[in-house]
Protein backbone atom coordinates (compact mmCIF):
# COMPACT_ATOMS: atom_id res chain seq x y z
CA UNK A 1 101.60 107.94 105.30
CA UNK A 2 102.93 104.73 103.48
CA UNK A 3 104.29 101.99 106.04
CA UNK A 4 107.29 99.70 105.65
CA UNK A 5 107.14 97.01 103.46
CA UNK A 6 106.97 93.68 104.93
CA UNK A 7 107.39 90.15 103.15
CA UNK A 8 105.98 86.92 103.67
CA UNK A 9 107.89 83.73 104.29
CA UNK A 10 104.78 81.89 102.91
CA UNK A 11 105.40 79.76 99.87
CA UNK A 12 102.76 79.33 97.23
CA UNK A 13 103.13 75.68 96.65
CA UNK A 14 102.03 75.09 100.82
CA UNK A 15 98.62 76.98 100.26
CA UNK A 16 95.53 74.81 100.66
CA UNK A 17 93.70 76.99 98.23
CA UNK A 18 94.78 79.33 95.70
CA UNK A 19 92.64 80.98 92.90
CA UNK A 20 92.37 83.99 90.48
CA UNK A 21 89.59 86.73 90.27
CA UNK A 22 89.23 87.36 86.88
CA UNK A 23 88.87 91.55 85.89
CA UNK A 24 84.95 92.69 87.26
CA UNK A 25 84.42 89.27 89.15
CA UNK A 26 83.27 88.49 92.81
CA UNK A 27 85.23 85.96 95.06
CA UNK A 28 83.40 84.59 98.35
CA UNK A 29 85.48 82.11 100.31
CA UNK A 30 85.55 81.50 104.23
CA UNK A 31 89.09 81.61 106.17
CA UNK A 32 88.98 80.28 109.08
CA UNK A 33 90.52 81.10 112.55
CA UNK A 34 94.37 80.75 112.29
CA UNK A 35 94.67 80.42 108.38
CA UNK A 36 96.52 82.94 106.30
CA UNK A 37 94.85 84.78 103.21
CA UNK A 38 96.72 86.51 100.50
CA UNK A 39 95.47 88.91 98.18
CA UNK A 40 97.70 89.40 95.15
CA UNK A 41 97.77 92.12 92.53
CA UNK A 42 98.83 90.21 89.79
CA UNK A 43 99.26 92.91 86.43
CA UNK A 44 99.58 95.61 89.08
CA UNK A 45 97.37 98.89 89.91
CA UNK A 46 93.74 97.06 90.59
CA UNK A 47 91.54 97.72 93.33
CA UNK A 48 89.91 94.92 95.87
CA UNK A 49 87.21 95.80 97.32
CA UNK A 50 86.78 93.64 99.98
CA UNK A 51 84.47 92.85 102.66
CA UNK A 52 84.69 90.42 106.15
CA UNK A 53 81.50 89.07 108.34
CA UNK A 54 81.90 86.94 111.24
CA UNK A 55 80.99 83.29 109.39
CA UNK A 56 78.56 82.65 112.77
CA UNK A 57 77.18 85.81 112.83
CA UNK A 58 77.42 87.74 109.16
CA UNK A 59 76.07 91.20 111.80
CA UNK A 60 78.70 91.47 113.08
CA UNK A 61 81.34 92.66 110.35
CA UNK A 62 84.78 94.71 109.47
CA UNK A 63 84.12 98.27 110.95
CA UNK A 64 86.47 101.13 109.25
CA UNK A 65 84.94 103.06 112.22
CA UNK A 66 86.45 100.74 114.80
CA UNK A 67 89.55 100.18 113.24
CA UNK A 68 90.68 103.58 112.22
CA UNK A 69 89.97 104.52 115.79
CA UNK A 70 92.05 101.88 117.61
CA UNK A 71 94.83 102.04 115.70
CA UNK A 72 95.43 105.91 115.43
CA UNK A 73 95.60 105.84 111.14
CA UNK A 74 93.48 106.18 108.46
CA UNK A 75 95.17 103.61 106.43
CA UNK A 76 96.01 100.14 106.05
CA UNK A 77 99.33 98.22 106.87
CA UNK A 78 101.39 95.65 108.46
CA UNK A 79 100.62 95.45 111.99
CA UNK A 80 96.96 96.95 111.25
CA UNK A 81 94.11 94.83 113.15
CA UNK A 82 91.04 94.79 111.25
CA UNK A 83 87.95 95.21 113.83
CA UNK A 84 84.48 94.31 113.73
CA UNK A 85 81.27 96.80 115.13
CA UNK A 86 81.59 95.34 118.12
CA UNK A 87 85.57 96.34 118.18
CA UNK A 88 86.25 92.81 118.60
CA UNK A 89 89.92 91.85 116.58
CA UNK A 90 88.54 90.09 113.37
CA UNK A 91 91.73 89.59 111.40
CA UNK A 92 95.46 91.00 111.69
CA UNK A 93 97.99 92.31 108.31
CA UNK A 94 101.08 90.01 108.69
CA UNK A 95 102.65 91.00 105.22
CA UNK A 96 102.24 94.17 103.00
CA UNK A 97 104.25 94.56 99.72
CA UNK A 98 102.52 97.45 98.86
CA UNK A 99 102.75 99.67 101.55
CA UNK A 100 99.29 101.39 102.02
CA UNK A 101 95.20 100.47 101.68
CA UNK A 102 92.23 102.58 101.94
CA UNK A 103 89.67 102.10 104.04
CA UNK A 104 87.68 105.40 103.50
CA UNK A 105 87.15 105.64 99.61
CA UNK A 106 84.10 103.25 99.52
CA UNK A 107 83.00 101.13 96.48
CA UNK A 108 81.55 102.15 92.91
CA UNK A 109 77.74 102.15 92.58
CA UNK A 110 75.16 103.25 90.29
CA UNK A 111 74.35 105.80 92.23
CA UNK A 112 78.47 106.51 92.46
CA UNK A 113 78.97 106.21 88.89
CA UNK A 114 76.53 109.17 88.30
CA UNK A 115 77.15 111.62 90.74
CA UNK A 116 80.77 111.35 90.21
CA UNK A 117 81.02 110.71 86.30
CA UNK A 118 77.72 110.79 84.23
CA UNK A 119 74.18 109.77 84.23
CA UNK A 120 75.00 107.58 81.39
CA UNK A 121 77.50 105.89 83.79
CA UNK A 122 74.67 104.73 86.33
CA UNK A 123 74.62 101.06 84.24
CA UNK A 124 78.11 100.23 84.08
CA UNK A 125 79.28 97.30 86.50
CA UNK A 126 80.35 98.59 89.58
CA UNK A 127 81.38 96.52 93.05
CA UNK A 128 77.90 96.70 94.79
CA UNK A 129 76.56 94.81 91.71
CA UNK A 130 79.87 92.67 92.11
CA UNK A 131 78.50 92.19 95.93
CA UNK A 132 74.52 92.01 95.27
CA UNK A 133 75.34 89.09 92.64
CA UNK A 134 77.82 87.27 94.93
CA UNK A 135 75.13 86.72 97.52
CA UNK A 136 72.66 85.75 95.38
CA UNK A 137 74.46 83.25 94.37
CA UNK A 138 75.43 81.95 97.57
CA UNK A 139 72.69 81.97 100.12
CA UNK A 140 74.88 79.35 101.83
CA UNK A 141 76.48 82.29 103.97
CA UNK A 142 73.83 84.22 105.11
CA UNK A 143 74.39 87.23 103.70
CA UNK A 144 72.10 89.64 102.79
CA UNK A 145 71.60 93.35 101.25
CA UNK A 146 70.97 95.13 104.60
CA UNK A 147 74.45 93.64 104.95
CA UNK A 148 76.94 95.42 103.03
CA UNK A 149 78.94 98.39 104.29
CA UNK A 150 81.61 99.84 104.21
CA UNK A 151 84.81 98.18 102.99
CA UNK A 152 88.19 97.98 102.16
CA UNK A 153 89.78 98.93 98.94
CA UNK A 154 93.17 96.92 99.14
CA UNK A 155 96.08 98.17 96.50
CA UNK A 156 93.86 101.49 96.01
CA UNK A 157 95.53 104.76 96.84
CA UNK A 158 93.10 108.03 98.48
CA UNK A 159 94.84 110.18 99.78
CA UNK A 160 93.44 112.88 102.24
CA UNK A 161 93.98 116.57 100.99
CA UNK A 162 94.72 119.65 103.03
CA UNK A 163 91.45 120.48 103.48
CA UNK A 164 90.22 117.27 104.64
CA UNK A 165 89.07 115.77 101.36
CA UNK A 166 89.77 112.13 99.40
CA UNK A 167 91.34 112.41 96.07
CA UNK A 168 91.55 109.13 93.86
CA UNK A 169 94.97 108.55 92.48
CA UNK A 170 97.06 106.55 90.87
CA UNK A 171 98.00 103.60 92.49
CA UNK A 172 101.00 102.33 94.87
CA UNK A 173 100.69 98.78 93.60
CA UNK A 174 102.73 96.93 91.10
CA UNK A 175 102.54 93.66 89.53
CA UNK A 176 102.57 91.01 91.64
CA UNK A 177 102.16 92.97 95.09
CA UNK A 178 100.20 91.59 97.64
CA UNK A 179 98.81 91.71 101.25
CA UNK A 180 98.62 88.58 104.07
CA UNK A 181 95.93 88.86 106.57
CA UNK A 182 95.43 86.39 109.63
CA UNK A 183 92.11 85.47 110.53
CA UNK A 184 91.52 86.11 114.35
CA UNK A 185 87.96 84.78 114.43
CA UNK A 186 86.26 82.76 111.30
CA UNK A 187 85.10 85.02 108.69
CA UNK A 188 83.44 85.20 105.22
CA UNK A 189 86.14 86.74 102.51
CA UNK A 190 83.84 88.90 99.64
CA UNK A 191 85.93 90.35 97.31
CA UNK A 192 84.92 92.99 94.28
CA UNK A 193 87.60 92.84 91.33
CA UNK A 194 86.63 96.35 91.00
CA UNK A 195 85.16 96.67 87.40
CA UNK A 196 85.89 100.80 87.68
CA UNK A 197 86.31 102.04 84.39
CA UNK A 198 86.41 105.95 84.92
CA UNK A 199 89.33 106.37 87.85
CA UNK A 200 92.87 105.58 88.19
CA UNK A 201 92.00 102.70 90.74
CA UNK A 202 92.22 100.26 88.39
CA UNK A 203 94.59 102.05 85.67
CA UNK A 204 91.41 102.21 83.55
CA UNK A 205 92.02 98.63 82.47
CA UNK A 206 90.75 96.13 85.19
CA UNK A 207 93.24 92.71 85.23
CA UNK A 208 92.99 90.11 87.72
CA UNK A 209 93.68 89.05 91.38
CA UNK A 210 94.88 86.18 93.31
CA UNK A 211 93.68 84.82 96.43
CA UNK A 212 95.91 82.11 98.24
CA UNK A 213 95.24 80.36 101.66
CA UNK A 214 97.42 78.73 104.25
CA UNK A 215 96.70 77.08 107.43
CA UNK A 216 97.98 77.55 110.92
């Protein structure tokens, strides 16, 4: 199921904070109750891998469990409403120019890159390394290993086959496509530019993202 397309009347010169993710790089930011993030696929067909904690509390956290139940839909879209594990609202999509996001495919790993590819894939860069180095790197937020789970991959298309399955395709996005998300409660943006060399998620050729913020 792809949604509507939806666009934003936000203009880039208002943001209070706007900056790129360069191809296999992390991006932790807070956005605070009220403000407006945008993610931006800049060259088109990339994968975000993103993550939200509650910036009081990083426990409690986006839950694809929570969400996927209250709304009815495995997928992603304008007028989706991100929850956390406690099914509390945690932020809401306002814009979509894309159309669709998965929130059951998961991240790369080692462990990933070897059952699904090679053995000799288990070293390559993959998102959890994207995550692990992020929050060693800033203890400021309180985040820690135990953590991480699971998250969503914005721009990247899975569809579910007949027989209940995920297939990893080629994706929806184009250059320059983006999705707006409100922030219902203050959270803690992590981002994975996913590094994925060996699926279509990020055409085989990781490029860079944008990340732009607006207040109330």
């Amino acid at each position: 199921m792809t949604h509507p397309l939806s666009e934003s009347p936000r203009q880039a010169e208002a943001a209070v904070f706007q900056q790129d993710i360069p191809a296999g790089d992390y991006f932790i930011h807070p956005v605070m109750v009220g403000q407006t993030v945008r993610i931006v696929d800049i060259d088109g067909n990339e994968a975000a891998d993103t993550l939200f904690f509650s910036l009081d509390d990083p426990s409690e956290r986006y839950s694809a469990t929570d969400t996927v139940r209250e709304q009815g839909n495995v997928y992603l879209s304008t007028g989706s409403q991100l929850r956390t594990n406690l099914n509390r609202p945690m932020l809401d999509i306002v814009a979509d120019t894309c159309g669709r996001h998965d929130t059951l495919g998961g991240a790369c790993a080692g462990e990933s890159n070897t059952v699904r590819y090679d053995l000799e894939k288990r070293c390559m860069h993959s998102c959890r390394d994207s995550w692990m180095l992020a929050i060693a790197e800033h203890p400021e937020f309180g985040l820690h290993k135990s953590d991480i789970g699971h998250n969503i991959n914005f721009f990247m298309n899975v569809p579910i086959t007949a027989d209940g399955g995920l297939s990893f395709q080629d994706g929806l996005s184009g250059p320059g496509k983006y999705v707006e998300l409100t922030a219902l409660m203050d959270v803690v943006l992590l981002i994975s530019n996913c590094p994925q060399l060996n699926n279509p998620c990020s055409g085989f050729n990781p490029t860079p993202l944008g990340v732009l913020i607006w207040d109330a």
